[in-house]
Protein backbone atom coordinates (compact mmCIF):
# COMPACT_ATOMS: atom_id res chain seq x y z
CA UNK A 1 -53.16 -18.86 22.96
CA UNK A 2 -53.69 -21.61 25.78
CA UNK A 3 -56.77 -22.45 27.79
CA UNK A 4 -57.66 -22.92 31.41
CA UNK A 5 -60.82 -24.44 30.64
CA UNK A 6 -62.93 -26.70 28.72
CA UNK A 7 -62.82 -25.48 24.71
CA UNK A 8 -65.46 -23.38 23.46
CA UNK A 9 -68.00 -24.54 20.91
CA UNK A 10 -66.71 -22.99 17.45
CA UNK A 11 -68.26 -19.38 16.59
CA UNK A 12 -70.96 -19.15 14.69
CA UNK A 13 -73.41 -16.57 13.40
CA UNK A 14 -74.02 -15.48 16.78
CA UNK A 15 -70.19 -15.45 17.81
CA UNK A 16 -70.80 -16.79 21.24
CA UNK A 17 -67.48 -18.26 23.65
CA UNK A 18 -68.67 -20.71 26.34
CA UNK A 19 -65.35 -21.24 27.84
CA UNK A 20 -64.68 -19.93 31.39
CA UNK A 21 -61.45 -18.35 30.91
CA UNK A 22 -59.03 -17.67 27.47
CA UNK A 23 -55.53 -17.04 28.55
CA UNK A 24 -53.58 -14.94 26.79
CA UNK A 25 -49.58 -15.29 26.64
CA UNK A 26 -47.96 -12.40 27.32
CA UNK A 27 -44.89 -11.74 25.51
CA UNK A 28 -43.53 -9.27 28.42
CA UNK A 29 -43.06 -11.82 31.67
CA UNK A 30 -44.31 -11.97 34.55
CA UNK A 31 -47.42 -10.47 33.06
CA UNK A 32 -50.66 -12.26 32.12
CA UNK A 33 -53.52 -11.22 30.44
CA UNK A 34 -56.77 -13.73 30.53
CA UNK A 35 -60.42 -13.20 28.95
CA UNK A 36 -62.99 -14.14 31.89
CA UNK A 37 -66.52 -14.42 31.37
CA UNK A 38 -67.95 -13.32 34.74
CA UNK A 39 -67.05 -10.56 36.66
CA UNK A 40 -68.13 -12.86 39.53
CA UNK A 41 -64.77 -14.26 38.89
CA UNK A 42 -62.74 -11.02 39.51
CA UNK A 43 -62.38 -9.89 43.13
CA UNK A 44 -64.20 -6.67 43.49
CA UNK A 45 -61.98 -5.46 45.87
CA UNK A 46 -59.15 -5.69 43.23
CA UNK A 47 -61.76 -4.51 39.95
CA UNK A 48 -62.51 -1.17 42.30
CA UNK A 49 -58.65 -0.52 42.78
CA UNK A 50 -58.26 0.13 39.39
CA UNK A 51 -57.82 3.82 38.85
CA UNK A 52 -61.29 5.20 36.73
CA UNK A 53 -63.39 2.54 38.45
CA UNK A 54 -64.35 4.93 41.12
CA UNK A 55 -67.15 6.11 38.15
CA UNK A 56 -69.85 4.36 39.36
CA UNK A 57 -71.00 2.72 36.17
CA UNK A 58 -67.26 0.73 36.28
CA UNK A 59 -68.29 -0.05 39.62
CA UNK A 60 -67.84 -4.24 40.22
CA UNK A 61 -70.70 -3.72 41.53
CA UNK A 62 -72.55 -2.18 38.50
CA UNK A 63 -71.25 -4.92 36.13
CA UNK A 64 -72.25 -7.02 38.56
CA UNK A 65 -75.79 -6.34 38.74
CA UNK A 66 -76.26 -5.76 34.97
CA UNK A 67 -74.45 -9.49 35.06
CA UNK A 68 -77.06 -11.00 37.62
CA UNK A 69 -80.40 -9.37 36.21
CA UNK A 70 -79.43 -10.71 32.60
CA UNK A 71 -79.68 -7.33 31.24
CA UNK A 72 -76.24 -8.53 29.79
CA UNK A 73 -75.21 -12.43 28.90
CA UNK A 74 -77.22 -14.99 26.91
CA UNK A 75 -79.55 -13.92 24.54
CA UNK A 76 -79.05 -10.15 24.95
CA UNK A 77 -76.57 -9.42 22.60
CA UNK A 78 -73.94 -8.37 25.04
CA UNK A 79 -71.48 -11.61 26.21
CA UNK A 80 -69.29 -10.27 28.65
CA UNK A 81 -65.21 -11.35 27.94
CA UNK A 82 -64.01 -9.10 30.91
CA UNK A 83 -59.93 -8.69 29.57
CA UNK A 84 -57.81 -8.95 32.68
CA UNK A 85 -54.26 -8.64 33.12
CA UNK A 86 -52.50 -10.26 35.87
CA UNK A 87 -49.56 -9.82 37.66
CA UNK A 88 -47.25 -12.17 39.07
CA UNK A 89 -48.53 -12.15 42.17
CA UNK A 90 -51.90 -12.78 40.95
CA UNK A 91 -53.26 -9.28 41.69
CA UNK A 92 -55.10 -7.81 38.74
CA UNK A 93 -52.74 -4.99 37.39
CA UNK A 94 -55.06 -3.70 34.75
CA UNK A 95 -58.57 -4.77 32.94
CA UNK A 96 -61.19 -3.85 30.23
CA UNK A 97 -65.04 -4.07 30.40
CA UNK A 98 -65.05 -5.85 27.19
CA UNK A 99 -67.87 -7.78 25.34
CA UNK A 100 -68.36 -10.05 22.50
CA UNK A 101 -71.35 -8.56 20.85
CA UNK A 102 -74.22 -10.11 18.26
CA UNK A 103 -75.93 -6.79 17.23
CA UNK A 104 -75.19 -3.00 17.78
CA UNK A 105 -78.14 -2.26 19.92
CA UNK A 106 -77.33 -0.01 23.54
CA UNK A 107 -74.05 1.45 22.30
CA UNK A 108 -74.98 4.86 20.85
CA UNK A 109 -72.14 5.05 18.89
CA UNK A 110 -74.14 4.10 15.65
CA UNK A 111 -73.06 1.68 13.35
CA UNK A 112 -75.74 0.20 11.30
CA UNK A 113 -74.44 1.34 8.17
CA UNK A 114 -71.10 -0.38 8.29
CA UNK A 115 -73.06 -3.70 9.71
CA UNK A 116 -75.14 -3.23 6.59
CA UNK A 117 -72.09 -2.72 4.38
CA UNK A 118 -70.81 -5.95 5.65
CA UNK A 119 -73.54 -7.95 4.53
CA UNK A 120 -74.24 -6.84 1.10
CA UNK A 121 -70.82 -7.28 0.40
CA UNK A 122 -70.93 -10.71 1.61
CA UNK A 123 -69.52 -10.05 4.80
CA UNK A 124 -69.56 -11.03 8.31
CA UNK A 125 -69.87 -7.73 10.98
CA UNK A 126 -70.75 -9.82 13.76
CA UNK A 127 -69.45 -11.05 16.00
CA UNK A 128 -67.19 -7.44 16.76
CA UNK A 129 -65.46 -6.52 20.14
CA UNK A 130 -66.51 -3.69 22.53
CA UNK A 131 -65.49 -1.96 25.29
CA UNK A 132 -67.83 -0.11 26.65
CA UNK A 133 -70.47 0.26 29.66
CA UNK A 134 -73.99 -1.86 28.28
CA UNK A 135 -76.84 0.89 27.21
CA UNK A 136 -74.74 3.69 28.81
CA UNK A 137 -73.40 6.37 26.79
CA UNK A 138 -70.40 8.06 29.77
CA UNK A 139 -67.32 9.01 28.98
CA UNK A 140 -64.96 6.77 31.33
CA UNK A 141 -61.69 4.97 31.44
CA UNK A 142 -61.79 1.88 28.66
CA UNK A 143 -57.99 0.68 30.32
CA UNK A 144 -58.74 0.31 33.58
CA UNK A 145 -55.09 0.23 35.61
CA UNK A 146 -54.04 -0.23 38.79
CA UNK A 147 -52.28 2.57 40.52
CA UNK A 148 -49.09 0.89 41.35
CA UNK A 149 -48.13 -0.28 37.59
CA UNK A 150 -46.53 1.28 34.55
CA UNK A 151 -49.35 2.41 32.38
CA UNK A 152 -47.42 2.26 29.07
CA UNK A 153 -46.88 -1.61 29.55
CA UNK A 154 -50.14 -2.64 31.25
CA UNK A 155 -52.13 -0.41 28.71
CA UNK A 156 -50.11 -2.20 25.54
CA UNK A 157 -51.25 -5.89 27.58
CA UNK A 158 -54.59 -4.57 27.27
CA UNK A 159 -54.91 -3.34 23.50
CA UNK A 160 -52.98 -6.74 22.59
CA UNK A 161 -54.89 -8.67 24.50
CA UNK A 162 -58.15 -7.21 22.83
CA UNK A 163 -56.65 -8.19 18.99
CA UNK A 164 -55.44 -11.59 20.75
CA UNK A 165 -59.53 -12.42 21.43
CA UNK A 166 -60.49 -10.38 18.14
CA UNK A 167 -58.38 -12.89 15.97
CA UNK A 168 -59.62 -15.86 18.07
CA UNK A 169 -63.43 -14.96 17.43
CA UNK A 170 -63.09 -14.41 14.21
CA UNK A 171 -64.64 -10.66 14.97
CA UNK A 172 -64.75 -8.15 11.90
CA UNK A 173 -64.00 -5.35 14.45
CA UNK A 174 -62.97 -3.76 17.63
CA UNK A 175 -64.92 -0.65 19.20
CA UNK A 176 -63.79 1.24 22.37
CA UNK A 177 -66.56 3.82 22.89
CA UNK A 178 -67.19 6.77 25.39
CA UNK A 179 -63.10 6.37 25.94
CA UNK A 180 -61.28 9.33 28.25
CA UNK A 181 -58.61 10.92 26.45
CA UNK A 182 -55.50 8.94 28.18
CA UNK A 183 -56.86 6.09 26.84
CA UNK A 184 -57.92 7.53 23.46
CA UNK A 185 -54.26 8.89 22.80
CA UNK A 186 -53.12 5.22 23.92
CA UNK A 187 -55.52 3.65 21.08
CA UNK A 188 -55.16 5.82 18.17
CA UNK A 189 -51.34 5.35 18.63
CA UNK A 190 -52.08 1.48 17.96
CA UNK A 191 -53.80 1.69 15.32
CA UNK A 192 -57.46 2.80 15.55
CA UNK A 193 -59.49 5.26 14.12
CA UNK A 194 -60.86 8.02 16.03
CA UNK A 195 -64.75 8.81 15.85
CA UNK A 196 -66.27 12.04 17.26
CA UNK A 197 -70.22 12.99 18.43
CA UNK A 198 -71.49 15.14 20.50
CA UNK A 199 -73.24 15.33 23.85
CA UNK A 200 -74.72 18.39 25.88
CA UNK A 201 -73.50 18.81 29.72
CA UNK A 202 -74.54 21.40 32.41
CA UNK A 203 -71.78 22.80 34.50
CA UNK A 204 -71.82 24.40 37.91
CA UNK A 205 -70.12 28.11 38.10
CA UNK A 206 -70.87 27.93 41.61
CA UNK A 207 -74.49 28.78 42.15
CA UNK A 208 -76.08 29.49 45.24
CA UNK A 209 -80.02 28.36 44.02
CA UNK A 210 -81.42 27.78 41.05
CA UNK A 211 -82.20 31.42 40.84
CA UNK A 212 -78.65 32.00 40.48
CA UNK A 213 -78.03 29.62 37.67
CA UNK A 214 -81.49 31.41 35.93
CA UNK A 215 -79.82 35.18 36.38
CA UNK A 216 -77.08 33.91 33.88
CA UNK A 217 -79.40 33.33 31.31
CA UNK A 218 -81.03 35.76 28.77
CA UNK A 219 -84.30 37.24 29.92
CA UNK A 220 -86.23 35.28 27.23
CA UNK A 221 -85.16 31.59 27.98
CA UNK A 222 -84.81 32.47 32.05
CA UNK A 223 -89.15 33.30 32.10
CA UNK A 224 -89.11 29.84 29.51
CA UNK A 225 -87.72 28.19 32.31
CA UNK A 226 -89.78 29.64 35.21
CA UNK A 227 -93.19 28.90 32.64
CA UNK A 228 -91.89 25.27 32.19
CA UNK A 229 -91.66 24.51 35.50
CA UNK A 230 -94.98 26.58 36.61
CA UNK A 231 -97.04 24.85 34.20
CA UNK A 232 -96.02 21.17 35.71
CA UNK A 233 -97.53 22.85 39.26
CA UNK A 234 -100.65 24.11 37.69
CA UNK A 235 -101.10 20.47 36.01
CA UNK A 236 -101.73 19.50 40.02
CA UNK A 237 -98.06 17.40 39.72
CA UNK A 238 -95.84 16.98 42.58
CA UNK A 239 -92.28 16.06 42.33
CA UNK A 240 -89.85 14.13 45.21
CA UNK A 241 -86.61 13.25 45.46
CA UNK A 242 -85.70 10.35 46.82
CA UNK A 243 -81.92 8.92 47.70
CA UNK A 244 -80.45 5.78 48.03
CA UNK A 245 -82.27 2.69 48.41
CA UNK A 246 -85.01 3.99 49.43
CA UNK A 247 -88.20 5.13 47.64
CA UNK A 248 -90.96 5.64 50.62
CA UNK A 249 -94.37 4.20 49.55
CA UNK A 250 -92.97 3.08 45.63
CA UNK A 251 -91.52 0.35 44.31
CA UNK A 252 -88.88 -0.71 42.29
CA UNK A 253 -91.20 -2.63 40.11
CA UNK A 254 -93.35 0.89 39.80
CA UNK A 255 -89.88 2.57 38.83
CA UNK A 256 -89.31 -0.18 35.84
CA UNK A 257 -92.43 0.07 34.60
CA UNK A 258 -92.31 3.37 33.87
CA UNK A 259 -88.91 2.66 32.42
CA UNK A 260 -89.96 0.14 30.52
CA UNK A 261 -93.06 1.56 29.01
CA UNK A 262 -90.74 4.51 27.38
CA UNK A 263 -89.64 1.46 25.15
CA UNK A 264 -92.74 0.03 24.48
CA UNK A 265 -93.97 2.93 23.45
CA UNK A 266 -92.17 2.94 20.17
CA UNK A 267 -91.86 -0.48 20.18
CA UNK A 268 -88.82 -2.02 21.49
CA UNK A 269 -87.73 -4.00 23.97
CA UNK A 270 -86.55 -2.60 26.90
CA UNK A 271 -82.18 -2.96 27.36
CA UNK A 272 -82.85 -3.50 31.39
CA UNK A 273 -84.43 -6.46 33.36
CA UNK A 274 -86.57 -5.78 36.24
CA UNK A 275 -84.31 -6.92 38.93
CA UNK A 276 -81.37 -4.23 37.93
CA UNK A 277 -82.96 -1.38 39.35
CA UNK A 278 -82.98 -3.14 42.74
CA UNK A 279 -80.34 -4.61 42.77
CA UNK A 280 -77.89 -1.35 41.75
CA UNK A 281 -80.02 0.61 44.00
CA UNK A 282 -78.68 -1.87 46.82
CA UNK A 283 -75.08 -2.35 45.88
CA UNK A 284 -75.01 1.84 44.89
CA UNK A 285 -77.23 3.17 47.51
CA UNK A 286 -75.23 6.38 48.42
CA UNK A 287 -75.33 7.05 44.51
CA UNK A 288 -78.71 6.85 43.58
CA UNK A 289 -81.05 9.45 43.11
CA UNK A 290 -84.75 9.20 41.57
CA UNK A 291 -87.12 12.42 41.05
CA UNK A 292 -90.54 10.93 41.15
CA UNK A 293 -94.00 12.79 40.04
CA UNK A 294 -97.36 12.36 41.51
CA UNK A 295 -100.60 13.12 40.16
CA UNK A 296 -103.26 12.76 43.05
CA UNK A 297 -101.19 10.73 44.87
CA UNK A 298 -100.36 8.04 41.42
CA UNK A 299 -97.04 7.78 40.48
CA UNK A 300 -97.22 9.21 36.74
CA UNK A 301 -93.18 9.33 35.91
CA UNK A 302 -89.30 9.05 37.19
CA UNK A 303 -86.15 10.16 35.97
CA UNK A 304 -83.41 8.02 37.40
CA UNK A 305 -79.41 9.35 38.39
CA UNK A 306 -75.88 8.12 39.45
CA UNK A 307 -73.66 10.35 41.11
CA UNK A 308 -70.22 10.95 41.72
CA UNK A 309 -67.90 13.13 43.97
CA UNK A 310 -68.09 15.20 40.47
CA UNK A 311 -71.26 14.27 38.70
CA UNK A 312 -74.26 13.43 38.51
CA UNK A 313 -75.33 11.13 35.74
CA UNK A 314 -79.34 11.21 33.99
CA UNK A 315 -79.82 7.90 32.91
CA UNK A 316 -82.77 6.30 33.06
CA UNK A 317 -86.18 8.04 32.04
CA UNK A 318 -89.87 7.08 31.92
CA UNK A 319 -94.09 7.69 32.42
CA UNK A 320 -97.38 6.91 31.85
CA UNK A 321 -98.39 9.84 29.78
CA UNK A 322 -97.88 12.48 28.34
CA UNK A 323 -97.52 15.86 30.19
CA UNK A 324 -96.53 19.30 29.78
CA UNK A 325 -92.74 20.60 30.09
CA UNK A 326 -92.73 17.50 32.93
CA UNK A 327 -89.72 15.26 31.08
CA UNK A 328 -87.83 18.94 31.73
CA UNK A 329 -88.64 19.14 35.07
CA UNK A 330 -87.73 15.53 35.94
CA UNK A 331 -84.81 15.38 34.32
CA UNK A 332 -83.16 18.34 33.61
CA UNK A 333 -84.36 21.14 36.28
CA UNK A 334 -84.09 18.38 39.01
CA UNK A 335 -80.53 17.35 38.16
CA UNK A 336 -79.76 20.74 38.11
CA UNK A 337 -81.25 21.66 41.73
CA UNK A 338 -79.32 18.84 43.06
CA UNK A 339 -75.75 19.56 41.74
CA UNK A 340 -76.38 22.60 42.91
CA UNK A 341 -77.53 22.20 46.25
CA UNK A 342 -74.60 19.13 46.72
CA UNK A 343 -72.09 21.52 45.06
CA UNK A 344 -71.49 18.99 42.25
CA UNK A 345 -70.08 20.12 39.08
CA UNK A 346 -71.17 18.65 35.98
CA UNK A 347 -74.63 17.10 35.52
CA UNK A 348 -74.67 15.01 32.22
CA UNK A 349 -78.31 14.14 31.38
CA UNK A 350 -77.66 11.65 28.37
CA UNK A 351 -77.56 11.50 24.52
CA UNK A 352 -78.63 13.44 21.94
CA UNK A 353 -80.93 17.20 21.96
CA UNK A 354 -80.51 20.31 20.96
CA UNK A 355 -83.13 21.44 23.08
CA UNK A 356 -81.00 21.15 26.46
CA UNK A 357 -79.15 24.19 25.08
CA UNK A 358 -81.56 26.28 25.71
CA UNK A 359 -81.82 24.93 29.60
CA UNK A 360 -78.45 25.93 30.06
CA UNK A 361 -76.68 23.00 28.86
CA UNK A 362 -73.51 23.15 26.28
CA UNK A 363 -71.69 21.10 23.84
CA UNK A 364 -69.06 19.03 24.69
CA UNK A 365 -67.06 16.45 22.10
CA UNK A 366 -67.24 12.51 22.76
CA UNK A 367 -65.24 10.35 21.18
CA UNK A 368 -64.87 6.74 20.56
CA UNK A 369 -61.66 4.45 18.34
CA UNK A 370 -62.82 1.83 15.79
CA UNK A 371 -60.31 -1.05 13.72
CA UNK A 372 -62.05 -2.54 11.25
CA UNK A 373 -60.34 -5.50 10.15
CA UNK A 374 -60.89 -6.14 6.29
CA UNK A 375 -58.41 -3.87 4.86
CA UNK A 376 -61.13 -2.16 1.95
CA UNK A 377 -63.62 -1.14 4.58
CA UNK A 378 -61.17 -0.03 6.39
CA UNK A 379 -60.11 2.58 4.19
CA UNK A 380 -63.64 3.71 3.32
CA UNK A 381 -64.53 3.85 6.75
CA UNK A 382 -61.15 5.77 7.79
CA UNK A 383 -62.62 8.29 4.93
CA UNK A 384 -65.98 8.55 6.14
CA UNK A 385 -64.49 9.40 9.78
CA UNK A 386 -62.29 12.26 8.46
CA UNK A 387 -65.65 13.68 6.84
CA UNK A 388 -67.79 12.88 9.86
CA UNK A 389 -65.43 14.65 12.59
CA UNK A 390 -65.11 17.98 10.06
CA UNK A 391 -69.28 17.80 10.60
CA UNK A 392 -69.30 17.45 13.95
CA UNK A 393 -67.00 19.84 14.80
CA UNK A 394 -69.13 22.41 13.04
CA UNK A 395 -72.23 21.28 14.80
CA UNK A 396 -70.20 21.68 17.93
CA UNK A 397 -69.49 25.35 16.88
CA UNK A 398 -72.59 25.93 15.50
CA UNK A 399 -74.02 24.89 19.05
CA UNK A 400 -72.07 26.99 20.73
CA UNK A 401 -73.15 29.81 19.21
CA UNK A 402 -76.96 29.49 20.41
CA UNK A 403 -76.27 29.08 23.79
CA UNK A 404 -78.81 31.04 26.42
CA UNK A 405 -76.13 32.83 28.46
CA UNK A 406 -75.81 36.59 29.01
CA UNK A 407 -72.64 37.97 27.08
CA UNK A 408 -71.10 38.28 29.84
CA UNK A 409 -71.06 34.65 31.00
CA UNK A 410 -70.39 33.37 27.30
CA UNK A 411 -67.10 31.52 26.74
């Protein structure tokens, strides 16, 4: 490996690179893949061409402003090492949103036990590689290519390039969560093991209102629906929508307090800064969309979205207080209003709950590829996965079988 810049200082218990850029020889000329440190220092014109960064949340512009509010960087746990590969004529002909991280917090692909096993076996876990989106849990492309290129070579520049930096850290893994299955397939053919979990996703059959969507359900959990959403009007609550940049008489620092109070609440520290919600909202506008609730005129909670030509994305959730059926409302009966009204057809409201399956929300499998490099927990952990994907694919069935539908519109 040869450097363009100054050497980093050596990596210690925090694993941190200070260097600019880490090139990366390619065995397969004229291509070159480099580690860079700030996706400042990628064009965004070039980062957007890749195919699968349409998704907003690969955006340049996302990484961008998660980069510029330090909700990633120093001190947060996530040290962006952007993996880029270059062709020879300097045009970017593939890259990974990659980071060096200190601690396993905003993944949600949980791995606390391994990190533990690590240390009582006298063990480094950290630093370890991932490729993922920071605190967002979407499926998405993890080998980002442009359209023009072969995607068997560029892909194999990009899984090389990741061991290149793993070996040169010193990391004790490499994670790719959230991955689609193009790039899965590509990853578990090098090497890595596959992980699977669960998430629980509303889709569109076409529905004219929200009525519509409510006449597939059983009678019981249709009037459950209709008494959630009547109780939030007798509680005096309004709700608005608002789109874009935009938010009328609130303000951005209104919306992150809410946000942030959701963490504080149960005592941690919130993964966003306080200028990322402006500053996405800005660079996103035509994809943001924030369901508000007033009580006498007070901002009392939000439920923040990203949307797609496809989808529209719940991700970011807070309020004051507590109040009847209102997180449903917000950010589940909203959502689905909206994809329905802007003929969208998937709404995926976030991690974890079994109770969205009764709202008309099903199961659908995530995955996510691990390498572990000591060869011993490597094996265990291989183990453990075989075990794990056995449970979840019964918890996938098992879901599937309490959905609300009608028999009629079961799968």
């Amino acid at each position: 490996m040869t450097r363009r810049s100054t050497p980093h200082e050596p990596v210690g218990s925090q694993g941190l690179i200070h260097s600019d850029r880490l090139v990366l020889c390619s065995p397969v000329p004229p291509v070159q893949a480099a580690i860079v440190n700030s996706i400042n220092e990628v064009p965004a014109e070039q980062w957007d061409r890749l195919h699968g960064a349409a998704q907003p949340f690969l955006k340049h512009a996302f990484l961008k402003a998660l980069e510029d509010s330090g909700s990633v960087g120093d001190g947060t746990g996530w040290n962006p090492a952007y993996l880029a590969v270059y062709g020879s004529d300097g045009i970017l002909a593939g890259a990974m949103p990659l980071y060096i991280k200190t601690d396993s917090f905003g993944e949600f692909v949980f791995d606390s036990a391994w990190a533990d096993a690590h240390h009582r076996a006298g063990l480094r876990y950290f630093p370890k590689l991932v490729a993922a989106v920071p605190f967002t849990p979407v499926t998405g492309r993890r080998l980002l290519l442009h359209p023009s290129v072969d995607p068997k070579t560029i892909s194999a520049e990009l899984i090389d390039g990741m061991a290149t930096l793993a070996d040169e850290i010193g990391a004790s893994s490499v994670h790719v969560l959230f991955e689609e299955q193009d790039d899965h397939e590509a990853l578990v053919d090098a090497g890595y093991s596959p992980r699977k979990d669960c998430q629980f996703h509303w889709h569109n059959e076409g529905f004219g209102d929200f009525d519509e969507f409510l006449s597939v359900l059983t009678s019981a959990k249709r009037k459950n629906i209709r008494r959630e959403r009547r109780r939030v009007r007798e509680n005096g609550i309004s709700v608005r929508l608002h789109e874009g940049d935009t938010l009328e008489d609130i303000s951005w620092d209104e919306i992150y307090g809410l946000y942030a109070n959701t963490f504080y609440r149960y005592g941690h520290r919130p993964y966003l800064s306080p200028p990322f919600f402006p500053m996405v909202a800005t660079a996103l506008a035509e994809q943001v969309v924030v369901a508000t609730a007033h009580k006498d005129d007070h901002l009392i909670a939000m439920a923040l979205s990203l949307r797609d030509d496809r989808r529209l994305y719940g991700r970011y959730w807070g309020c004051e207080s507590f109040e009847h059926s209102l997180h449903f409302e917000l950010c589940y009966y909203q959502g689905i209003e909206y994809c329905i009204r802007h003929s969208l057809q998937i709404f995926e409201p976030g991690t974890q709950g079994e109770h969205k399956i009764a709202r008309g929300f099903s199961p659908v499998e995530t995955s996510s590829v691990h390498r572990i490099r000591h060869p011993r927990f490597a094996t265990v952990i291989d183990d453990y996965l075989e075990r794990e994907r056995g449970l979840v694919d019964a918890y996938i069935d098992a879901a599937r079988s309490h959905l609300p539908f009608r028999a009629e519109h079961r799968c």
